[in-house]
N, C-alpha and C. Protein backbone atom coordinates (compact mmCIF):
# COMPACT_ATOMS: atom_id res chain seq x y z
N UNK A 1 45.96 103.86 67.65
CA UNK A 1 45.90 103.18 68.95
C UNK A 1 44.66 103.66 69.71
N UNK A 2 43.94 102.77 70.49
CA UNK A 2 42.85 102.83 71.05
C UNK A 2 43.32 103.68 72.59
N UNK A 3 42.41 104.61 72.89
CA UNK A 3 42.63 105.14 74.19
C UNK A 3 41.64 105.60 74.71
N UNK A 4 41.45 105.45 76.16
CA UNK A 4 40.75 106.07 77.09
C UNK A 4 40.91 107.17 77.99
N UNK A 5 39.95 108.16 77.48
CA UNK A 5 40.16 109.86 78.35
C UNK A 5 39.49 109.50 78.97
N UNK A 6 40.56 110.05 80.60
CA UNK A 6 39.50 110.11 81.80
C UNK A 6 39.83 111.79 82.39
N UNK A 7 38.39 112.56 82.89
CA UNK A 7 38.55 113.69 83.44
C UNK A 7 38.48 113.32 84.29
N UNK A 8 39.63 113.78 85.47
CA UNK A 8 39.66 113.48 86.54
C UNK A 8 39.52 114.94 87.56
N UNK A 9 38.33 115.61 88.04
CA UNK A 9 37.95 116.17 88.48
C UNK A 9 37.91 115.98 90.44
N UNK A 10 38.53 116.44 91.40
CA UNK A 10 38.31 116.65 92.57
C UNK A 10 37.40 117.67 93.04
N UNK A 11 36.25 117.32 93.97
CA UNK A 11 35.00 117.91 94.38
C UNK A 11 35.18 119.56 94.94
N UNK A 12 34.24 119.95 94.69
CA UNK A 12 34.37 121.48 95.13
C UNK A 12 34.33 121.81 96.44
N UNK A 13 34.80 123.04 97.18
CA UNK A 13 35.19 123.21 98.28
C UNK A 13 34.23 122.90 99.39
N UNK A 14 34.46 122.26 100.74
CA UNK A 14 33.70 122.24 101.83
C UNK A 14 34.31 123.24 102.64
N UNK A 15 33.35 123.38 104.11
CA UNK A 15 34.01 123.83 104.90
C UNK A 15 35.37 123.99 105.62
N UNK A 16 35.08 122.01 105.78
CA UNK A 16 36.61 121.65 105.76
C UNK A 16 37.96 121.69 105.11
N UNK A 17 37.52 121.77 103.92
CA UNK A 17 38.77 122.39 103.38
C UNK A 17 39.17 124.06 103.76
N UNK A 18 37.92 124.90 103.46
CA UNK A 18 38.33 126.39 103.71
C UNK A 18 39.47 126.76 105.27
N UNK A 19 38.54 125.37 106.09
CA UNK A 19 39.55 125.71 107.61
C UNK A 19 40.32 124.73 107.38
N UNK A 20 41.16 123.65 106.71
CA UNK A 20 42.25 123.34 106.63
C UNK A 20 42.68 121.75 107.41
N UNK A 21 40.83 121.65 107.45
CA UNK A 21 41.13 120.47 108.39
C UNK A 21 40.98 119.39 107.18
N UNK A 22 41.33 117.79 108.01
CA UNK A 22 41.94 116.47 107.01
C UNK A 22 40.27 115.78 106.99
N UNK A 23 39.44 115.62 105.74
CA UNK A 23 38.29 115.01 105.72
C UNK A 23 38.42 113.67 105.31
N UNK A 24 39.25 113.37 104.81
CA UNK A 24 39.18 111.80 104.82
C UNK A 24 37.84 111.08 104.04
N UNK A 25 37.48 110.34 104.82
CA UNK A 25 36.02 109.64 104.18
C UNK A 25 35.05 109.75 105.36
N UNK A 26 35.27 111.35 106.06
CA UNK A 26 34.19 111.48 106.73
C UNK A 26 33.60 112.77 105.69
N UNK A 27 32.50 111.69 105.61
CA UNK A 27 31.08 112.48 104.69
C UNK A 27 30.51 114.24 104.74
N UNK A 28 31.28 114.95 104.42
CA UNK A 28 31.78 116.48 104.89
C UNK A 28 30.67 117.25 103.15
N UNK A 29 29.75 117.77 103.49
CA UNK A 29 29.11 118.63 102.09
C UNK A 29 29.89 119.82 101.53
N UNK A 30 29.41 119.90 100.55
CA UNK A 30 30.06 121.22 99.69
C UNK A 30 29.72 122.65 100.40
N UNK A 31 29.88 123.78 100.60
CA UNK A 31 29.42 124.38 101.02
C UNK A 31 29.25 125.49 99.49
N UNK A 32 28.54 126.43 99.95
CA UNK A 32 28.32 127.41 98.59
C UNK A 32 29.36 127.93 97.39
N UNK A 33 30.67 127.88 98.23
CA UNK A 33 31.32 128.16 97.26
C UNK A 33 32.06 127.30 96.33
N UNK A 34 32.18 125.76 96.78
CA UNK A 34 32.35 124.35 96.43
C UNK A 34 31.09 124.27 95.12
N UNK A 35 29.85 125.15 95.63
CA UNK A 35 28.60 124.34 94.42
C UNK A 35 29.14 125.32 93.12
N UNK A 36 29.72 126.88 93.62
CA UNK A 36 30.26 127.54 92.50
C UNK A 36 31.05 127.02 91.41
N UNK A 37 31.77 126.45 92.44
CA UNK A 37 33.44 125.77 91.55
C UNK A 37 32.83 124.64 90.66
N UNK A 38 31.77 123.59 91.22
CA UNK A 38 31.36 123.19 90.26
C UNK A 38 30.42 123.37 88.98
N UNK A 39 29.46 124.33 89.34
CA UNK A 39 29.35 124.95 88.25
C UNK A 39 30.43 125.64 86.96
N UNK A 40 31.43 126.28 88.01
CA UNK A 40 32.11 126.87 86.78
C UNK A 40 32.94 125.54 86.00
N UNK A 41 33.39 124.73 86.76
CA UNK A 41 33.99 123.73 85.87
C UNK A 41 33.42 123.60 84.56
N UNK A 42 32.39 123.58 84.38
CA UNK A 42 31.23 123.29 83.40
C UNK A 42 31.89 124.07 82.05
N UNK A 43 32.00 125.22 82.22
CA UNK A 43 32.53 125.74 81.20
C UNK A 43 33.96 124.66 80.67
N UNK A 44 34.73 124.27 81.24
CA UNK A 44 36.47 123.61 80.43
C UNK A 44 35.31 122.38 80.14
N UNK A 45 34.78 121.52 80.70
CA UNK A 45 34.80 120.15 80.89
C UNK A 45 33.79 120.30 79.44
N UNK A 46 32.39 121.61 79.10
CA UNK A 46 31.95 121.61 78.14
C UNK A 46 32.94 121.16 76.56
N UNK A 47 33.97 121.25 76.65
CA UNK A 47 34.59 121.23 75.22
C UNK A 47 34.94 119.85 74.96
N UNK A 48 34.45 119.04 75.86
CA UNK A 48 34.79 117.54 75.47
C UNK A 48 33.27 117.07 75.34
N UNK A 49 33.06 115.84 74.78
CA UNK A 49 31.62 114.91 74.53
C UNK A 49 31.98 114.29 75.86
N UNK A 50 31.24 113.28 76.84
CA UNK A 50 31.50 112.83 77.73
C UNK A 50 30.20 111.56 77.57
N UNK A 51 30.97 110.36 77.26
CA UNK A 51 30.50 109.06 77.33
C UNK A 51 29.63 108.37 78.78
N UNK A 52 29.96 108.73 79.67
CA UNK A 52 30.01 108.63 81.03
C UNK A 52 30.18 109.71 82.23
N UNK A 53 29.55 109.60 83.40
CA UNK A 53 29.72 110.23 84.69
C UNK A 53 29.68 109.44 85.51
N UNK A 54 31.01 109.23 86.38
CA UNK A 54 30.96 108.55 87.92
C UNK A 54 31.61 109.33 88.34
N UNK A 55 31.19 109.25 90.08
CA UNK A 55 31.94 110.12 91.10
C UNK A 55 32.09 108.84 92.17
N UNK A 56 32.84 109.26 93.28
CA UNK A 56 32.64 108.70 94.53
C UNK A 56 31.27 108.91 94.93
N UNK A 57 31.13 108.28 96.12
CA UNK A 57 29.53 108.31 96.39
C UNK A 57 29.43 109.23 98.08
N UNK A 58 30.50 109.98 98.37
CA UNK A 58 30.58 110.61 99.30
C UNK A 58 29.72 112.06 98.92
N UNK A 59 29.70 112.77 99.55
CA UNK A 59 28.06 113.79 99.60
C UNK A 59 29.25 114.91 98.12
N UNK A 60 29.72 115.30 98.86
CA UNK A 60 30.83 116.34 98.42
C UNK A 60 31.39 116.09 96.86
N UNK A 61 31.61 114.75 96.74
CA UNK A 61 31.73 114.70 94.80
C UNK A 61 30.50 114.14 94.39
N UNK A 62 29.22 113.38 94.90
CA UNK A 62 28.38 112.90 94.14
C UNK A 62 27.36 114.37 94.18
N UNK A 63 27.51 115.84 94.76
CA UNK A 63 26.95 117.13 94.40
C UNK A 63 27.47 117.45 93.68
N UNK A 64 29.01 117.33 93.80
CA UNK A 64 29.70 118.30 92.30
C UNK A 64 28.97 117.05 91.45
N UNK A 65 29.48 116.36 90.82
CA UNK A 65 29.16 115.36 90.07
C UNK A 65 27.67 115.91 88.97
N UNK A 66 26.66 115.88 89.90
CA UNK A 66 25.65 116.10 90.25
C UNK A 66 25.10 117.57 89.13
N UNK A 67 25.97 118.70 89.62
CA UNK A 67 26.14 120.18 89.23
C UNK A 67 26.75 119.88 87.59
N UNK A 68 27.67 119.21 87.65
CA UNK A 68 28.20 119.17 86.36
C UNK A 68 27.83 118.75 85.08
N UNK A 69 26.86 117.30 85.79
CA UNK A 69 26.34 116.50 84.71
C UNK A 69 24.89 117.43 84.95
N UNK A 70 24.77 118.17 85.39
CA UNK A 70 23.56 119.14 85.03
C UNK A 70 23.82 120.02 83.92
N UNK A 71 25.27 120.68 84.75
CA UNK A 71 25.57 121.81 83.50
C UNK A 71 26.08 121.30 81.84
N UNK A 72 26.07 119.96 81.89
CA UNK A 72 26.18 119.51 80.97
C UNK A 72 25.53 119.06 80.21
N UNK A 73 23.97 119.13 80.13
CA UNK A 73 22.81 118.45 80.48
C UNK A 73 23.10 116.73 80.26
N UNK A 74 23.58 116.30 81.27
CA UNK A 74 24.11 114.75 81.03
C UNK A 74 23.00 114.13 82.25
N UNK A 75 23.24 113.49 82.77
CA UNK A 75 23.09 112.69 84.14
C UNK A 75 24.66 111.84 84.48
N UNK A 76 24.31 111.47 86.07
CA UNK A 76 25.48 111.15 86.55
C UNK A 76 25.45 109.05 86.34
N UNK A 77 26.05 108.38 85.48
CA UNK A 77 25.96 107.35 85.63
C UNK A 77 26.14 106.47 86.96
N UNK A 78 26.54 106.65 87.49
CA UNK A 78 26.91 105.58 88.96
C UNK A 78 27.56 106.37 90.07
N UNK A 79 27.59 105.63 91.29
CA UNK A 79 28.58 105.88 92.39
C UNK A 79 29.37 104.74 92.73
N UNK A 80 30.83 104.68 92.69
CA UNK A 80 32.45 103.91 92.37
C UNK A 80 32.17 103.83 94.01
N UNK A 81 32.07 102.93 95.27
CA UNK A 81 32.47 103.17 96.60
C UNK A 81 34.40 103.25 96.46
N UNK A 82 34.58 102.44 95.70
CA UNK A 82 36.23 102.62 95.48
C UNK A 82 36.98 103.89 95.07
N UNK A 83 36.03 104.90 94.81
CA UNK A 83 36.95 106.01 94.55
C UNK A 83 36.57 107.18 96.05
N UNK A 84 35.78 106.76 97.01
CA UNK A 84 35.61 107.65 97.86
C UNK A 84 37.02 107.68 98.88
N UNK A 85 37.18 109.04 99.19
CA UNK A 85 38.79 109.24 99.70
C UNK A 85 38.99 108.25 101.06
N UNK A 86 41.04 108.47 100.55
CA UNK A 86 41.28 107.74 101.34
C UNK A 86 41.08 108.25 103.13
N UNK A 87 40.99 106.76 104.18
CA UNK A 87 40.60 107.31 104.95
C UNK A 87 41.80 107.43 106.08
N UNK A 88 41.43 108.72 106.58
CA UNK A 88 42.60 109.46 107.52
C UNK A 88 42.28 108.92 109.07
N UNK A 89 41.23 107.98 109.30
CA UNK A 89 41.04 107.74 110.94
C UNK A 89 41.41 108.75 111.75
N UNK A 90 41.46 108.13 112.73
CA UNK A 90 41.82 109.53 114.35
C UNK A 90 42.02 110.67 113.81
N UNK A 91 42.49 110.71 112.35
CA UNK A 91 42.92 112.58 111.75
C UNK A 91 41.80 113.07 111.42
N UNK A 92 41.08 112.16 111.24
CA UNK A 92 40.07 113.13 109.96
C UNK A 92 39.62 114.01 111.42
N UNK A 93 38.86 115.82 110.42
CA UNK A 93 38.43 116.51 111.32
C UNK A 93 39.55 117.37 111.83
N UNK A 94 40.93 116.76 112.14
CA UNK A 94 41.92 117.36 112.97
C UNK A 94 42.72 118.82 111.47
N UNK A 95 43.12 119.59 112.32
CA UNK A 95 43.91 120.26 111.37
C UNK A 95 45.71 120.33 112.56
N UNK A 96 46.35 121.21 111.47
CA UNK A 96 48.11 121.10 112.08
C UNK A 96 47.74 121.78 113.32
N UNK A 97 48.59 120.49 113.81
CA UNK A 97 49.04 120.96 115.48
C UNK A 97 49.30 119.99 116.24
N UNK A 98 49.63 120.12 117.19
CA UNK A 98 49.74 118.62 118.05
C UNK A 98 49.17 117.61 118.64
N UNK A 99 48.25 117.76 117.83
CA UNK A 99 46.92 116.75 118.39
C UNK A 99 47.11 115.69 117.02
N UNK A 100 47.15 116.71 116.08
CA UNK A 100 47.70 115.76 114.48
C UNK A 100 48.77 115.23 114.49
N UNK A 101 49.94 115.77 114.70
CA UNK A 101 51.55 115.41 115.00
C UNK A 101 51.30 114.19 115.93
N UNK A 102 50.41 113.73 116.79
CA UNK A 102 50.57 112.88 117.67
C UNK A 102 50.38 111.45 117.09
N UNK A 103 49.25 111.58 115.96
CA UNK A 103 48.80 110.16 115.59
C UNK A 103 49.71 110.51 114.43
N UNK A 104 50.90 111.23 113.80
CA UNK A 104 51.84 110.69 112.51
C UNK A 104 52.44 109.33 112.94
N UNK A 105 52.86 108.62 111.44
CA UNK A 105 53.49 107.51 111.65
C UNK A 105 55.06 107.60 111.35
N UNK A 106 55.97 107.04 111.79
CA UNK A 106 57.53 107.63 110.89
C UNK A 106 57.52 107.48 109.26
N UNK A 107 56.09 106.49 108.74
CA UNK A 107 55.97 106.96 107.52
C UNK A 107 55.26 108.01 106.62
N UNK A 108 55.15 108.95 107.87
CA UNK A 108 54.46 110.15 107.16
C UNK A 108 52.87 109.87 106.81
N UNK A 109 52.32 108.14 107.37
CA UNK A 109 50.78 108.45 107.24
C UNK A 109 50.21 108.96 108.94
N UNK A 110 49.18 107.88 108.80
CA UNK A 110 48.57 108.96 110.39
C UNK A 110 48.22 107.01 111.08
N UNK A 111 48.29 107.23 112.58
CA UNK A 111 47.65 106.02 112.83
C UNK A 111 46.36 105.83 113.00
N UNK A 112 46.33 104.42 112.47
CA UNK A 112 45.01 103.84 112.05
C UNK A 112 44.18 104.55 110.96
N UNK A 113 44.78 104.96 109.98
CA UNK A 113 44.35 105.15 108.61
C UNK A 113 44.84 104.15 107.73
N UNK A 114 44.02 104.67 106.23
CA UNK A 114 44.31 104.31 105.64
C UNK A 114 45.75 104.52 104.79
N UNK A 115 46.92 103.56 104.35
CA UNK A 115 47.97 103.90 103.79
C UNK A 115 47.71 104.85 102.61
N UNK A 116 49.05 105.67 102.37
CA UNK A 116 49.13 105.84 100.72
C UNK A 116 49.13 104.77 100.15
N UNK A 117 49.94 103.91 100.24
CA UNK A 117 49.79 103.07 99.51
C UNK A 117 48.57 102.30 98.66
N UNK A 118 47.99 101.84 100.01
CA UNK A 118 47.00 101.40 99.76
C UNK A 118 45.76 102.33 99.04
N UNK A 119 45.83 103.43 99.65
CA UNK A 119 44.60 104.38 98.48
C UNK A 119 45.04 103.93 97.21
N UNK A 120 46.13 104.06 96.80
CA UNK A 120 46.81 104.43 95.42
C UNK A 120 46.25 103.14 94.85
N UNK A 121 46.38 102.22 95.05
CA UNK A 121 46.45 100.51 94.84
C UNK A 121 44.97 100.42 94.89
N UNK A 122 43.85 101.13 95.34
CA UNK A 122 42.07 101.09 95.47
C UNK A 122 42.15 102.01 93.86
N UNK A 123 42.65 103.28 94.35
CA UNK A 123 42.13 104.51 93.49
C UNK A 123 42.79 103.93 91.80
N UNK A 124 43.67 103.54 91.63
CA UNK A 124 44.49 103.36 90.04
C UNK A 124 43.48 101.67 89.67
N UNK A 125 43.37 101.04 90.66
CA UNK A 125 42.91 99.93 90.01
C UNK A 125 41.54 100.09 89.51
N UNK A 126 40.47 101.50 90.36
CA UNK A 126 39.21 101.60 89.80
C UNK A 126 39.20 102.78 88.43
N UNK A 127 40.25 103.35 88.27
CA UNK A 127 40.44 104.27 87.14
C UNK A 127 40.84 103.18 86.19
N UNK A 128 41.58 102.23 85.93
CA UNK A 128 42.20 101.26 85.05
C UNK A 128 41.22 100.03 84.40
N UNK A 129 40.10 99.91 85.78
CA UNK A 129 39.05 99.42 85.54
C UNK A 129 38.09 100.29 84.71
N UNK A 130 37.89 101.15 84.92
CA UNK A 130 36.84 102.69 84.05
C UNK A 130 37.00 102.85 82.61
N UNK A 131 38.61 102.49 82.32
CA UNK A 131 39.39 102.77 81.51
C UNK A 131 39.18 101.04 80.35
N UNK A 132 39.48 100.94 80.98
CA UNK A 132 38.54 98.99 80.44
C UNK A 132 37.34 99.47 80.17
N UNK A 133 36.75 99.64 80.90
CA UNK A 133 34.98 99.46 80.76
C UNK A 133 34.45 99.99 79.35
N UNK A 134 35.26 101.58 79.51
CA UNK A 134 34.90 102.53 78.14
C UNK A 134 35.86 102.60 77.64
N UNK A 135 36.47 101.68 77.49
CA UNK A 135 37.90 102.08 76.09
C UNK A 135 37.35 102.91 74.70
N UNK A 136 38.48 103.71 74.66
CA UNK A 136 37.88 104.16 73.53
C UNK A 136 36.95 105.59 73.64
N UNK A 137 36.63 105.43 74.89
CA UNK A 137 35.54 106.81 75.00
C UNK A 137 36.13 107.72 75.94
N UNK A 138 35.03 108.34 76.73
CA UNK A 138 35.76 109.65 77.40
C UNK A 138 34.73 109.66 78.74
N UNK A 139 35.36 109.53 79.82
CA UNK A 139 34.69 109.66 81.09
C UNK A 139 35.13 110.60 82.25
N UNK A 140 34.29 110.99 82.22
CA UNK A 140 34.23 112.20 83.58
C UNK A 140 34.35 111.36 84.96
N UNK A 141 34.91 111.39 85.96
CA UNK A 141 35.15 111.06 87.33
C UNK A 141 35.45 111.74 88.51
N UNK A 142 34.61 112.38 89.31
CA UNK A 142 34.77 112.76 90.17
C UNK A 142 34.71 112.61 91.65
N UNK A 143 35.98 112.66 92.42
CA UNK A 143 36.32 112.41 93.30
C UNK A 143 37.17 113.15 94.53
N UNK A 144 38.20 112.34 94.69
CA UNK A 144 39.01 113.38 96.38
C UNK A 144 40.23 113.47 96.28
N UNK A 145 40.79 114.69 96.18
CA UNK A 145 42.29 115.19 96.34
C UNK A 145 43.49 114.03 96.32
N UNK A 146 43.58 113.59 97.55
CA UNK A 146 44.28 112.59 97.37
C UNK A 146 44.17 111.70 96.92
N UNK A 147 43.05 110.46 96.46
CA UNK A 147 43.06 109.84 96.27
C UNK A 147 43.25 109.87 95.05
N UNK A 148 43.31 110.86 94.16
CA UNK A 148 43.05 111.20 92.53
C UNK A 148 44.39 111.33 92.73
N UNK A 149 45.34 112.45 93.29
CA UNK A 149 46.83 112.38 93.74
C UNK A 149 47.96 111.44 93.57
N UNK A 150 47.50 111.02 94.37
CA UNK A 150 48.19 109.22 95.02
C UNK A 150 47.95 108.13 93.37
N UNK A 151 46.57 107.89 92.84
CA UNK A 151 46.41 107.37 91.97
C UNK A 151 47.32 107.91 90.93
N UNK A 152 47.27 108.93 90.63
CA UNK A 152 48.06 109.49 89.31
C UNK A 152 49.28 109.27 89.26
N UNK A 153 49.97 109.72 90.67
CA UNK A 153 51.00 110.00 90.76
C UNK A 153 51.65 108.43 90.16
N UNK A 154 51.01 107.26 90.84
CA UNK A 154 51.78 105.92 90.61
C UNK A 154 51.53 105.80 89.27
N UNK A 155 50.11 105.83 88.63
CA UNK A 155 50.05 105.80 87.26
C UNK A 155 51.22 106.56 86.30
N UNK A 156 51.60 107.47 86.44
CA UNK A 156 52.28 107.88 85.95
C UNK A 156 54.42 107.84 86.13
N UNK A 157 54.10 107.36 87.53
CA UNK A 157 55.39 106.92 87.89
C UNK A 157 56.02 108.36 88.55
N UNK A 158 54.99 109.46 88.65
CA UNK A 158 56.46 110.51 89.53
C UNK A 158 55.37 111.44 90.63
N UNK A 159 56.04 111.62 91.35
CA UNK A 159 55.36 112.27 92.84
C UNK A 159 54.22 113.97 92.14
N UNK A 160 52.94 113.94 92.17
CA UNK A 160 52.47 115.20 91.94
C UNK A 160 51.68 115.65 93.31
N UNK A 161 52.15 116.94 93.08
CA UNK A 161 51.48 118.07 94.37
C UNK A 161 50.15 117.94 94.28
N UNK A 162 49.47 118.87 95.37
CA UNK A 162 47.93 118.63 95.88
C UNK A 162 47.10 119.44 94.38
N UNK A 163 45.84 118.51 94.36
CA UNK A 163 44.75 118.95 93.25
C UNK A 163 44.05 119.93 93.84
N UNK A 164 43.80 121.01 93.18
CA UNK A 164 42.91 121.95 93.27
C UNK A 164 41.58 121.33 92.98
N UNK A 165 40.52 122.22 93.89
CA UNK A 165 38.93 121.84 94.14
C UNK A 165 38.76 121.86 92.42
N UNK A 166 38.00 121.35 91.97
CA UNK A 166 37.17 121.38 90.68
C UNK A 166 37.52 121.97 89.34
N UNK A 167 38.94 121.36 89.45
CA UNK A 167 39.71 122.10 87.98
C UNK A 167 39.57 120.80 87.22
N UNK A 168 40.36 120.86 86.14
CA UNK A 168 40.19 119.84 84.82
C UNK A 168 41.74 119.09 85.40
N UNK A 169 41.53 117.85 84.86
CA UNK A 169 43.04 116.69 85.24
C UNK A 169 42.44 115.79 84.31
N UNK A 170 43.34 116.03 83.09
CA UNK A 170 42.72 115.13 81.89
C UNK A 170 44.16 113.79 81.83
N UNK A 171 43.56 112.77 81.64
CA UNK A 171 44.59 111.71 81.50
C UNK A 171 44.25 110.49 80.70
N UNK A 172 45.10 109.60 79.64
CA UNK A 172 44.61 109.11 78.51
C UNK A 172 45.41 107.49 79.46
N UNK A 173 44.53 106.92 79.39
CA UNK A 173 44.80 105.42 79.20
C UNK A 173 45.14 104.23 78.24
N UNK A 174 46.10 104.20 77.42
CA UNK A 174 46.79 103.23 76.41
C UNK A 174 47.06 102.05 77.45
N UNK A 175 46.11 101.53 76.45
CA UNK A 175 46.17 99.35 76.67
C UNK A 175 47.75 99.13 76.68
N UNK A 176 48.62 99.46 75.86
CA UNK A 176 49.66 99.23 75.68
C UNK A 176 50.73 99.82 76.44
N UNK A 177 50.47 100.91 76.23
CA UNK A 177 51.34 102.33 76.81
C UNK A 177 51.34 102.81 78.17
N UNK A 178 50.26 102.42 79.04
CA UNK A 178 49.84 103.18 79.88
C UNK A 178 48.90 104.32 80.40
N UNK A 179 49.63 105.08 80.83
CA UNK A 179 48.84 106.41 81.58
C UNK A 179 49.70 107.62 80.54
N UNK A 180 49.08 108.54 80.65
CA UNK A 180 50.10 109.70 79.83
C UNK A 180 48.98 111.18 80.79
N UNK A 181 49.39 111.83 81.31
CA UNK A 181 48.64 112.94 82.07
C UNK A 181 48.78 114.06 80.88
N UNK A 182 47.79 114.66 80.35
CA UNK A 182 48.00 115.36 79.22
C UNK A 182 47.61 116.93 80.37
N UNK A 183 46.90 117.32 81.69
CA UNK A 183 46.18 118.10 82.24
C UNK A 183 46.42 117.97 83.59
N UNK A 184 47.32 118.86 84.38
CA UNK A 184 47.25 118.76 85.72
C UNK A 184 46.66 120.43 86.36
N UNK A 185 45.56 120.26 86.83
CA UNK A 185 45.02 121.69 87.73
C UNK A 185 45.32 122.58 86.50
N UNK A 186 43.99 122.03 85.70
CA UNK A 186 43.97 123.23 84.50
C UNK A 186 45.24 123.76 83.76
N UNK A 187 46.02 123.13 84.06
CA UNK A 187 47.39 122.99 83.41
C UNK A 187 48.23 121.77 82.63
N UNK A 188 48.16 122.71 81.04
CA UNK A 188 49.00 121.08 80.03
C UNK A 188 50.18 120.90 80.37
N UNK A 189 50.44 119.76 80.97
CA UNK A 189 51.75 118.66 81.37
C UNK A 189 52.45 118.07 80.30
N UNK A 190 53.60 117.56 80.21
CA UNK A 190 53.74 116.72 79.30
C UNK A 190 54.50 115.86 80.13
N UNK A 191 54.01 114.47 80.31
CA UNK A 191 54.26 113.26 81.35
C UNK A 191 53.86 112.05 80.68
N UNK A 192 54.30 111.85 79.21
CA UNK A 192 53.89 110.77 78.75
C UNK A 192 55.18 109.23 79.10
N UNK A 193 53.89 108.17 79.56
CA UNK A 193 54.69 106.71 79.96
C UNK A 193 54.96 106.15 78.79
């Protein structure tokens, strides 16, 4: 059976993450220790051939991106606008407290963002598309916490916790079969659809 590996890689640390605040798809850079993480990725992601490189085109995964397909000596094929994270409106920037608590919705998103839902329904349809494009081969993708999150989670059919900055999330695409997550945060899963 024909299948498509996708590495699904989330960008290395910014500021904003270190202080805990929600970046959304405001355009936030890696800071030094984010360019580390992507370098070290380099080492796991080395043991595969890699057909392809796309990232989002936000600053923060098209540097990792960037670092990787260096350390790989590859280049980065494209920037996906569909995989740049989902967006948190009035939150982004904000961290916990009651300034955040104020714009929640009773469905647990934020107002005037973007849904889970809807990320999930952007993010799975441009991985499924990727997965078409290079059937058969093996593509690197790097992108944003949640949106890689949210995507998987539906692909696969069951709720997964937050992605660590710039670890390995390997996942096989069957035409027939589905999604099967063989790699969650540098860790083998077994979650086959």
């Amino acid at each position: 059976m024909t299948f498509t590996t996708l590495a699904l890689v989330r960008h290395g640390q910014t500021d904003w993450n270190a202080q805990r605040r929600l970046q959304g798809s405001t355009d936030i850079p890696l800071n030094d220790v984010g360019r580390g993480q992507a370098r070290d990725a380099v080492a796991v992601l080395s043991d595969y051939e890699w057909d392809a490189i796309v990232s989002s085109p936000l600053s923060r995964a098209a540097e990792t991106a960037n670092l990787i397909a260096a350390g790989l000596g590859l280049s980065v094929d494209r920037r996906l606008p569909e995989l740049a994270e989902r967006s948190f409106g009035p939150a982004e920037g904000l961290q916990a407290g009651p300034e955040l608590d104020a714009l929640r919705t009773p469905d647990g998103g934020f107002r005037g963002a973007e849904s889970e839902d809807e990320a999930a329904s952007r993010g799975l349809a441009a991985l499924e598309a990727l997965a078409e494009e290079f059937r058969g081969r093996r593509v690197l993708v790097v992108a944003h916490g949640t949106l890689l999150r949210v995507s998987l989670s539906r692909a696969i059919g069951r709720t997964l916790q937050s992605i660590d900055n710039a670890v390995l999330n390997l996942a096989h695409h069957h035409a027939v079969d589905g999604w099967e997550l063989e790699y969650f945060n540098g860790e083998r899963v077994v979650a086959a659809v």
